[in-house]
Structure formats: structure tokens, C-alpha cells
N, C-alpha and C. Protein backbone atom coordinates (compact mmCIF):
# COMPACT_ATOMS: atom_id res chain seq x y z
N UNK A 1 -74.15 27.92 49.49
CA UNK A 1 -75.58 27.86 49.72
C UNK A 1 -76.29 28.04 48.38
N UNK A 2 -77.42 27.63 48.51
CA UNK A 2 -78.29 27.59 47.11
C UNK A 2 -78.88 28.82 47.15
N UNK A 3 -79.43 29.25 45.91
CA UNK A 3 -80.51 30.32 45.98
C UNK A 3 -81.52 30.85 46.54
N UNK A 4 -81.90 29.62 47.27
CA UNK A 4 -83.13 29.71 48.39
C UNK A 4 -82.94 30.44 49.58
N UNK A 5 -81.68 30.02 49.74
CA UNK A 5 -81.03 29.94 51.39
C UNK A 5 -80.68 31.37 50.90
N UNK A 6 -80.12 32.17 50.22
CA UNK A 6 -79.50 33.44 49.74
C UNK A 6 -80.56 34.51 49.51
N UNK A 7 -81.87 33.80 49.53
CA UNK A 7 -83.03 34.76 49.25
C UNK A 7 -83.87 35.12 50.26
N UNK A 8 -83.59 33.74 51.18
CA UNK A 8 -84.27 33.96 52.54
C UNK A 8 -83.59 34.73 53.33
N UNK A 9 -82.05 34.80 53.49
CA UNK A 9 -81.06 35.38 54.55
C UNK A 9 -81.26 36.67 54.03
N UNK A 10 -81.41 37.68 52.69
CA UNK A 10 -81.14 38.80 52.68
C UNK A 10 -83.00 39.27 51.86
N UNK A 11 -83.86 38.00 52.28
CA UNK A 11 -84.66 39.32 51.88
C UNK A 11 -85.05 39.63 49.67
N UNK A 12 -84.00 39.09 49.61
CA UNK A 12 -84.14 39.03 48.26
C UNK A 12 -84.28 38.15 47.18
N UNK A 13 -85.46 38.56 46.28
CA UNK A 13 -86.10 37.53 45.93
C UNK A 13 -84.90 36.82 44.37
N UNK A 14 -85.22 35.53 44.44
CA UNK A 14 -84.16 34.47 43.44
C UNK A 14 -84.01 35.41 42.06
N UNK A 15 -85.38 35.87 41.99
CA UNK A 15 -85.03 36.61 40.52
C UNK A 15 -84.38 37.52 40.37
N UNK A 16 -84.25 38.69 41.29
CA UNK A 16 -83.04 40.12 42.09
C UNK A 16 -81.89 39.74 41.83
N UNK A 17 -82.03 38.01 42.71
CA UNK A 17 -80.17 37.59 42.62
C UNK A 17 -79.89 37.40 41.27
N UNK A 18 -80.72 36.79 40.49
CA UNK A 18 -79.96 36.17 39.04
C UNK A 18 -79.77 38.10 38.43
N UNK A 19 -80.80 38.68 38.44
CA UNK A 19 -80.42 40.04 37.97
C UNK A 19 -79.35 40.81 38.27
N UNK A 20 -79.01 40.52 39.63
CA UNK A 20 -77.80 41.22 40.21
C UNK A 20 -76.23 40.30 39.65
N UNK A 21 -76.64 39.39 39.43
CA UNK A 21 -75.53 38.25 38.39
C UNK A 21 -75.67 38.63 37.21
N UNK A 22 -76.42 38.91 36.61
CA UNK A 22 -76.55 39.25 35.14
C UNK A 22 -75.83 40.52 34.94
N UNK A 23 -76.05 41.68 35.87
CA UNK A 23 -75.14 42.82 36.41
C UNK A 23 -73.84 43.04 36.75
N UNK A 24 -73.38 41.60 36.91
CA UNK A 24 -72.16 41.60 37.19
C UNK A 24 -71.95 41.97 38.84
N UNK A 25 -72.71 42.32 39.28
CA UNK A 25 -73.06 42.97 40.87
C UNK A 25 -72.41 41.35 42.03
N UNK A 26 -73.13 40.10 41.55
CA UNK A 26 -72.55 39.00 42.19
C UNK A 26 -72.52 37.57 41.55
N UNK A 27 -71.40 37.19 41.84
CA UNK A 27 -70.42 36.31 41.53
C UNK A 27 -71.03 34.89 42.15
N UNK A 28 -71.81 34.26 41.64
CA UNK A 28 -71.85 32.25 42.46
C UNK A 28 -70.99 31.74 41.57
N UNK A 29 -70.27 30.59 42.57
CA UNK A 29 -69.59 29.70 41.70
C UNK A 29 -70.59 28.52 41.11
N UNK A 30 -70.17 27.88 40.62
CA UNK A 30 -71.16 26.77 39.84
C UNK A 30 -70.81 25.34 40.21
N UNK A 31 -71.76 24.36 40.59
CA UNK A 31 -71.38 23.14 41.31
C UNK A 31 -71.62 22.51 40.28
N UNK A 32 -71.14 20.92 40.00
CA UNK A 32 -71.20 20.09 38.81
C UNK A 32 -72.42 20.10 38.31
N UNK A 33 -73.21 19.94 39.36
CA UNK A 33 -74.65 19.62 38.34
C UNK A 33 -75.23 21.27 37.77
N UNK A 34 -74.33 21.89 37.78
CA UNK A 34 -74.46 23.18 36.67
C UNK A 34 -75.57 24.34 38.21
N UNK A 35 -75.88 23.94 39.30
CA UNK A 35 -76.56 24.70 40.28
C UNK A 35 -75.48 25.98 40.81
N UNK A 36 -76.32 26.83 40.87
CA UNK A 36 -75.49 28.30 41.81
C UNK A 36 -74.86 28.23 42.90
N UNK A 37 -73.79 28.26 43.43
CA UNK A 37 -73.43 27.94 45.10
C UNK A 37 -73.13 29.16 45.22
N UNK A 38 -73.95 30.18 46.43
CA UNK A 38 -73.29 31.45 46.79
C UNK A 38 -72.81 30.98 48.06
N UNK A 39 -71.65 31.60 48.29
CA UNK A 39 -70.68 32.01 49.31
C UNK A 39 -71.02 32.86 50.40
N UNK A 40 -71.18 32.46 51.36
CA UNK A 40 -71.56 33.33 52.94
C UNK A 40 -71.41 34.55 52.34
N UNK A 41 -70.20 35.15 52.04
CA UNK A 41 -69.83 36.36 51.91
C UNK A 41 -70.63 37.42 51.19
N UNK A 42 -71.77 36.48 49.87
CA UNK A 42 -72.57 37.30 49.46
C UNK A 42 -74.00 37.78 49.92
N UNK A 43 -73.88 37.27 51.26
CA UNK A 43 -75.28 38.06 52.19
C UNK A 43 -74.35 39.43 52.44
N UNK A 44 -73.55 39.52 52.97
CA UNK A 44 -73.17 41.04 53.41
C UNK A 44 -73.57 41.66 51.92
N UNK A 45 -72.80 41.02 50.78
CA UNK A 45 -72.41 41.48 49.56
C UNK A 45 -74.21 42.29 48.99
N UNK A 46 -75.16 41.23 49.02
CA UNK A 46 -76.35 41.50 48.78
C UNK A 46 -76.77 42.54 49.56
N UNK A 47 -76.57 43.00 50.59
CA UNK A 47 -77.24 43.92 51.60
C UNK A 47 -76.75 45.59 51.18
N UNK A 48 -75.18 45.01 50.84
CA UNK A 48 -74.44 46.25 50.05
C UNK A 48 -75.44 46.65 49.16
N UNK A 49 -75.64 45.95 48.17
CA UNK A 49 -76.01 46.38 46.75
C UNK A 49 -77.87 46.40 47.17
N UNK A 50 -78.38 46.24 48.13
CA UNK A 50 -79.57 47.06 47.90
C UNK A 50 -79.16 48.38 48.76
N UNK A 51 -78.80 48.38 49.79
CA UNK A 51 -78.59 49.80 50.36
C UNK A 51 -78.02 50.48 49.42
N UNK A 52 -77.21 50.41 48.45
CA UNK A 52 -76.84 51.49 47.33
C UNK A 52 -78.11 51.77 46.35
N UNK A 53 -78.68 50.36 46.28
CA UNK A 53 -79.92 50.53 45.16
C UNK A 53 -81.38 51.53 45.96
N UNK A 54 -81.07 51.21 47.18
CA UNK A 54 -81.91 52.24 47.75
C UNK A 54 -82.07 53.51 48.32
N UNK A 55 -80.63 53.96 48.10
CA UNK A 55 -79.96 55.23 48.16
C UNK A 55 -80.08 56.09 46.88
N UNK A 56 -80.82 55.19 45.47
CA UNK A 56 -80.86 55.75 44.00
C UNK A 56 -79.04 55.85 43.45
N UNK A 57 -78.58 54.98 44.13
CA UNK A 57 -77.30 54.32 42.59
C UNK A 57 -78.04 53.31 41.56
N UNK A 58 -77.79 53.80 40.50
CA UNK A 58 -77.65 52.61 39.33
C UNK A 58 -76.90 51.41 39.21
N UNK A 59 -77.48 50.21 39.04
CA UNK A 59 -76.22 49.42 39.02
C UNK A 59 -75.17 49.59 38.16
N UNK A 60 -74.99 51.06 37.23
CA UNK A 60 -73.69 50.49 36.58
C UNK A 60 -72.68 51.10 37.18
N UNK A 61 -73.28 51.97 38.42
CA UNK A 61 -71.70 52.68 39.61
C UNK A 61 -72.11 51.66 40.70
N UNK A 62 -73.22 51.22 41.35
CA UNK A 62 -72.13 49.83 41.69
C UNK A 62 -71.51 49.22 41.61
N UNK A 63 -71.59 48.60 40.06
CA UNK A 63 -70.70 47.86 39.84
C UNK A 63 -68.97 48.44 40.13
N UNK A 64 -69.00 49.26 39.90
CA UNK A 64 -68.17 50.35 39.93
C UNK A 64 -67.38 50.34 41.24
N UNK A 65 -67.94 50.52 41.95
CA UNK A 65 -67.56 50.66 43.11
C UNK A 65 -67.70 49.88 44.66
N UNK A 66 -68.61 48.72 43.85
CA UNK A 66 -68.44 47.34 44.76
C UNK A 66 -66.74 46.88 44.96
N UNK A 67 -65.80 46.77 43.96
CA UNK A 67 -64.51 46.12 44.37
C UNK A 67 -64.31 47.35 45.59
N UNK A 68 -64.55 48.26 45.90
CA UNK A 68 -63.92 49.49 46.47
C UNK A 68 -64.18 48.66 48.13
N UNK A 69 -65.86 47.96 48.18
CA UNK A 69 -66.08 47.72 49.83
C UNK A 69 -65.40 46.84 50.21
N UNK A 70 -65.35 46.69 51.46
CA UNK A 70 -64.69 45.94 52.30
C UNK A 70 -65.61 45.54 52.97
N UNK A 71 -66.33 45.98 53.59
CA UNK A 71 -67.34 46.17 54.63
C UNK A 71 -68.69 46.01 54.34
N UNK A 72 -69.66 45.84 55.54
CA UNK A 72 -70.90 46.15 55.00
C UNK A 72 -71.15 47.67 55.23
N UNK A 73 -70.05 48.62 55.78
CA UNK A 73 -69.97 49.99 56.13
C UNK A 73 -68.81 50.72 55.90
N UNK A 74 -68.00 50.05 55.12
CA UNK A 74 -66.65 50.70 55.12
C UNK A 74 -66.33 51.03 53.73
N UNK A 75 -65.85 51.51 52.92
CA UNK A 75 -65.56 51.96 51.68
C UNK A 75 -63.86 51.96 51.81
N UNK A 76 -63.05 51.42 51.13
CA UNK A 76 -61.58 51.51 50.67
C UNK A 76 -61.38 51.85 49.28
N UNK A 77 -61.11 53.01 48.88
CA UNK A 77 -61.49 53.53 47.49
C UNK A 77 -59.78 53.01 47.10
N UNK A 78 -59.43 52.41 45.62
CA UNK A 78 -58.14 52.33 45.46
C UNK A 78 -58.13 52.96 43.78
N UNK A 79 -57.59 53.88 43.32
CA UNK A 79 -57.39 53.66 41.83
C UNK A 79 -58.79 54.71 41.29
N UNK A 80 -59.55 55.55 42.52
CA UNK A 80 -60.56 55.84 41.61
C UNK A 80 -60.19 57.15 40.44
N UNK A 81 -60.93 56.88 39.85
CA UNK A 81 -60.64 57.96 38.42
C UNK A 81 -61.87 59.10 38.40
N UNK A 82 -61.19 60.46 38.23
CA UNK A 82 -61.60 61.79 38.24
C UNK A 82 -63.82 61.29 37.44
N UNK A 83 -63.54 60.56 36.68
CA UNK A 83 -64.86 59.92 35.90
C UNK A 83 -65.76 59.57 37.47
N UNK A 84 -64.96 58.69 38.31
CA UNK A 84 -65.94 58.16 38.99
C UNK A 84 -66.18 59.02 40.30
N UNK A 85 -65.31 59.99 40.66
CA UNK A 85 -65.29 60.19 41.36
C UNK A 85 -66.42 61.68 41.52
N UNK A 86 -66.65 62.50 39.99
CA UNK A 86 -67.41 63.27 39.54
C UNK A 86 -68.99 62.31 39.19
N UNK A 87 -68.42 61.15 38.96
CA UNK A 87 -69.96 60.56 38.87
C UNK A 87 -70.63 60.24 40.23
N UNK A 88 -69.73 59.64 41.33
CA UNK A 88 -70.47 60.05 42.14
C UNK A 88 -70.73 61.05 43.72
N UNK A 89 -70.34 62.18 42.93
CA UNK A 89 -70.51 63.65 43.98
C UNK A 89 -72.06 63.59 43.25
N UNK A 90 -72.29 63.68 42.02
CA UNK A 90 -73.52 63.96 41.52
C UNK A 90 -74.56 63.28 41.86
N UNK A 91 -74.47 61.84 41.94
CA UNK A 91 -75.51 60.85 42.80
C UNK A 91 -75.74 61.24 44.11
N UNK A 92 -74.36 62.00 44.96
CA UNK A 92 -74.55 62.22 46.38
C UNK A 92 -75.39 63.26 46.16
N UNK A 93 -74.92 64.33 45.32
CA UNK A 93 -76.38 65.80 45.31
C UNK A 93 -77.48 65.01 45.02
N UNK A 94 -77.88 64.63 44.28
CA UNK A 94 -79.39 63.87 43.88
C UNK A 94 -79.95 63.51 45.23
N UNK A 95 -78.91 62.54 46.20
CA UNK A 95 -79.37 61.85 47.34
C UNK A 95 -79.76 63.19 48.46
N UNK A 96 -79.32 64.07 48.53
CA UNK A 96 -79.26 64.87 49.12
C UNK A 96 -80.11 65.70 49.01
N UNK A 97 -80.66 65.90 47.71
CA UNK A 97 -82.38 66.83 47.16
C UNK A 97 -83.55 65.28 47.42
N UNK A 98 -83.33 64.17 47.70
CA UNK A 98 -84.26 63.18 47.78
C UNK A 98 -84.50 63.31 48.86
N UNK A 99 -83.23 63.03 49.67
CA UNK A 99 -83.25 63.52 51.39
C UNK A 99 -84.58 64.67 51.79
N UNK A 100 -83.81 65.60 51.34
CA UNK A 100 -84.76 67.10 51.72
C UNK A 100 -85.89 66.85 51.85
N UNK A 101 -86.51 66.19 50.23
CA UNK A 101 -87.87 65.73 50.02
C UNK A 101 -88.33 65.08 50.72
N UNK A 102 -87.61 64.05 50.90
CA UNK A 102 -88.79 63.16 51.89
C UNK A 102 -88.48 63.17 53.50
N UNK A 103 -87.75 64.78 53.83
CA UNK A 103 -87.67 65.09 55.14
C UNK A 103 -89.07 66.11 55.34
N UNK A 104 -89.41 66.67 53.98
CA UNK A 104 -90.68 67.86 53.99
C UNK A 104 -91.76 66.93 54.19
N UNK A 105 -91.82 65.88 53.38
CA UNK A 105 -92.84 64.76 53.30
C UNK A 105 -93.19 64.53 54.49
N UNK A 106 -92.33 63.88 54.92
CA UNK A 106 -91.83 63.26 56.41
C UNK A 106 -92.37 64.20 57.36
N UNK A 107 -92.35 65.11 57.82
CA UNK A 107 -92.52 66.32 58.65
C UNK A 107 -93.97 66.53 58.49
N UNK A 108 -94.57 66.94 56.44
CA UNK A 108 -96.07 67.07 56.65
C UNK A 108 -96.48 66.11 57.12
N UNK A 109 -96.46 64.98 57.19
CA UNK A 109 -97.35 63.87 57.43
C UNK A 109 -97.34 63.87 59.03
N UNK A 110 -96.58 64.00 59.62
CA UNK A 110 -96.34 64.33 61.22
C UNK A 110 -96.88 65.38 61.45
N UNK A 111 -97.18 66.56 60.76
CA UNK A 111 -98.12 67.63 61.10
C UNK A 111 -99.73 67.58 61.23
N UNK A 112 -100.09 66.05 60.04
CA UNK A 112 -101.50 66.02 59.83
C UNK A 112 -101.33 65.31 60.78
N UNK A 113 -100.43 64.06 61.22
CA UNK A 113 -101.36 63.14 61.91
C UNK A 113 -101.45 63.88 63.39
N UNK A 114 -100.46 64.93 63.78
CA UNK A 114 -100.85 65.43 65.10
C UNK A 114 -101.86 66.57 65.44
N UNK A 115 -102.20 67.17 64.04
CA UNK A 115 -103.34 67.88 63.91
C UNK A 115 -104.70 67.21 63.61
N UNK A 116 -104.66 65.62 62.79
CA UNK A 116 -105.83 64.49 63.50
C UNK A 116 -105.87 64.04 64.90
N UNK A 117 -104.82 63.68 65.57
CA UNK A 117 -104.76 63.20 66.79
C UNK A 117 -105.17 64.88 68.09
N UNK A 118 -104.82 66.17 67.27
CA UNK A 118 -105.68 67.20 68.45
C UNK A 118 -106.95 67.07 68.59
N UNK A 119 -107.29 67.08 66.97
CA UNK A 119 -108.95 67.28 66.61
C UNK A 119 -109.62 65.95 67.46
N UNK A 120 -109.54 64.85 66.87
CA UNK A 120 -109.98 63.60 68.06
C UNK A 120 -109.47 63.15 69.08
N UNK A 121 -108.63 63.55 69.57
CA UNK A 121 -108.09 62.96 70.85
C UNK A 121 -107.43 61.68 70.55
N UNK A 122 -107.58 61.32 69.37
CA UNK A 122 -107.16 59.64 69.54
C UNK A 122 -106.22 59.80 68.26
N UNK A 123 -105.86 57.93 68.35
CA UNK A 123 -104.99 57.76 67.03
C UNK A 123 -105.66 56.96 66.11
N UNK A 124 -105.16 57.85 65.15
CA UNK A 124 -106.18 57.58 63.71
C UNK A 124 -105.73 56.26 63.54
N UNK A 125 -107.00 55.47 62.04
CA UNK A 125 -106.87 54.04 62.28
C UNK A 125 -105.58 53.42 61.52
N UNK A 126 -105.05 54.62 60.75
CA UNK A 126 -104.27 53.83 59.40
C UNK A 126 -102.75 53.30 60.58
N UNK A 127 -102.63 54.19 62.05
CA UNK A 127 -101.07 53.63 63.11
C UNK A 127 -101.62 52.58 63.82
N UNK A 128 -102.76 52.08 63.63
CA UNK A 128 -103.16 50.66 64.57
C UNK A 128 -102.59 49.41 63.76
N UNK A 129 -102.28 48.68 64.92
CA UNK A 129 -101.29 47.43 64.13
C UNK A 129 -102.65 46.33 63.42
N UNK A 130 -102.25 45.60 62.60
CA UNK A 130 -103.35 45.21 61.42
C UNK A 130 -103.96 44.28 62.03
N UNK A 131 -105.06 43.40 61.99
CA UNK A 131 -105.38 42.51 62.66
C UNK A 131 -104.29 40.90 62.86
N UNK A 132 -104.98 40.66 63.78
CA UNK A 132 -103.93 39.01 63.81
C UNK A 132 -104.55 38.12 62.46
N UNK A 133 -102.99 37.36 62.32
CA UNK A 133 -104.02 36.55 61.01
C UNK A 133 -104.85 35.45 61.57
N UNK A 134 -105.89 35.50 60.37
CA UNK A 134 -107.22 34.66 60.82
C UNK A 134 -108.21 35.38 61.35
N UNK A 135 -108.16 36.76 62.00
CA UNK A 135 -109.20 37.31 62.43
C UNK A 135 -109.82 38.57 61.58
N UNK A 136 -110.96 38.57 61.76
CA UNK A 136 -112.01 39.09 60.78
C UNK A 136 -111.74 40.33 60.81
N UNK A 137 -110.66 41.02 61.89
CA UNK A 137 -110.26 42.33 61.21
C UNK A 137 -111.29 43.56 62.33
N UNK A 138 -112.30 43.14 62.76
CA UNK A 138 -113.43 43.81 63.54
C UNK A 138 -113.17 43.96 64.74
């Protein structure tokens, strides 16, 4: 598939993919007229590497530890070294003080909006779904 088709299926935009190639993160083969052909296999592959990127890994322990998946949920670790394996307990603590944070976050914001929703009875405007498009919004 071309770049288009690879950007539409996962969400991610053409320039992500060439970055995540430049990263070494994913692999297209190259068709004669010099164009990208990705392989089915790199939609799972792409979905991997933002759920790590959105978990706060760097791409240079993805890279790392992409040969390790199998899965879009499974991890088969083979060969890892005391380096990687200390590099990432430390990303898991980080993830784990991010967690916390945006469980306190998470929680105040559920405190205001149900302490707006006592005070007025109603639901405030920012949980109303946005207008339809084309309409003036009123």
C-alpha cells in the first residue's frame, strides 16, 4: 500500500511515517518507480509505535524493543541486556508518576464538573456535543 492508504488506516499523518522510517521504527520496501510500498503488517506495526510514543517511550527504546513484539499486545523479549532492561523499569516509573498525575487531574476535574452540575442543576456547556456541521452553532 502507498502512503496514503497507511495514513488513513492508522491515523497517521505521511510525515510521522517518513519520521518513523527515518527512525528506523518502519521498514517500506521500495517499488521501481522509487515509491514506498508498506506491507499490511505495518498498520498493527504503526499502532505499536504510537501506543509506546504515547505511553512517553522515546523512539530510541522503541526501536529497541520493537523486534521484541509479536503482537499488537504481546511482548516476546529474546536476548534482552541488563542496559535495556534497567532502561526500561525507569520509563515504567516515569509512566507510573504520569499515571498518578493525570489520575489527580482526572478526579479534580470530575469534582468541579459535579460541583458545577450541583450548583446548576444542569450540564455545563464545554460536555455538549459541538454543533452539526453547517450549523450556526445557536
Amino acid at each position: 500500500m502507498r502512503i496514503g492508504e497507511l495514513s488513513a488506516r492508522t491515523g497517521t499523518t505521511p510525515r510521522l511515517l517518513r519520521y518513523y522510517e527515518e527512525q528506523g521504527l518502519i521498514t517500506p520496501a521500495r517499488s521501481a518507480n522509487g515509491y514506498r510500498d508498506y506491507d499490511e503488517r505495518l498498520v498493527d506495526r504503526v499502532a505499536q509505535i504510537r501506543g509506546l510514543l504515547g505511553a512517553g517511550l522515546p523512539t530510541r527504546i522503541i526501536r529497541d524493543i520493537l523486534p521484541c513484539l509479536d503482537g499488537p499486545r504481546v511482548i516476546h523479549l529474546t536476548g534482552a541486556t541488563p542496559e535495556m532492561i534497567a532502561t526500561l523499569e525507569r520509563e515504567r516509573d516515569q509512566m507510573t508518576v504520569r499515571i498518578a498525575c493525570l489520575t489527580r487531574n482526572r478526579d479534580a476535574i470530575d469534582g468541579y464538573l459535579n460541583a458545577l452540575r450541583a450548583r446548576g442543576g444542569g450540564t455545563p456547556a464545554a460536555t455538549s456535543p459541538p454543533p452539526a456541521p453547517g450549523s450556526s452553532g445557536a
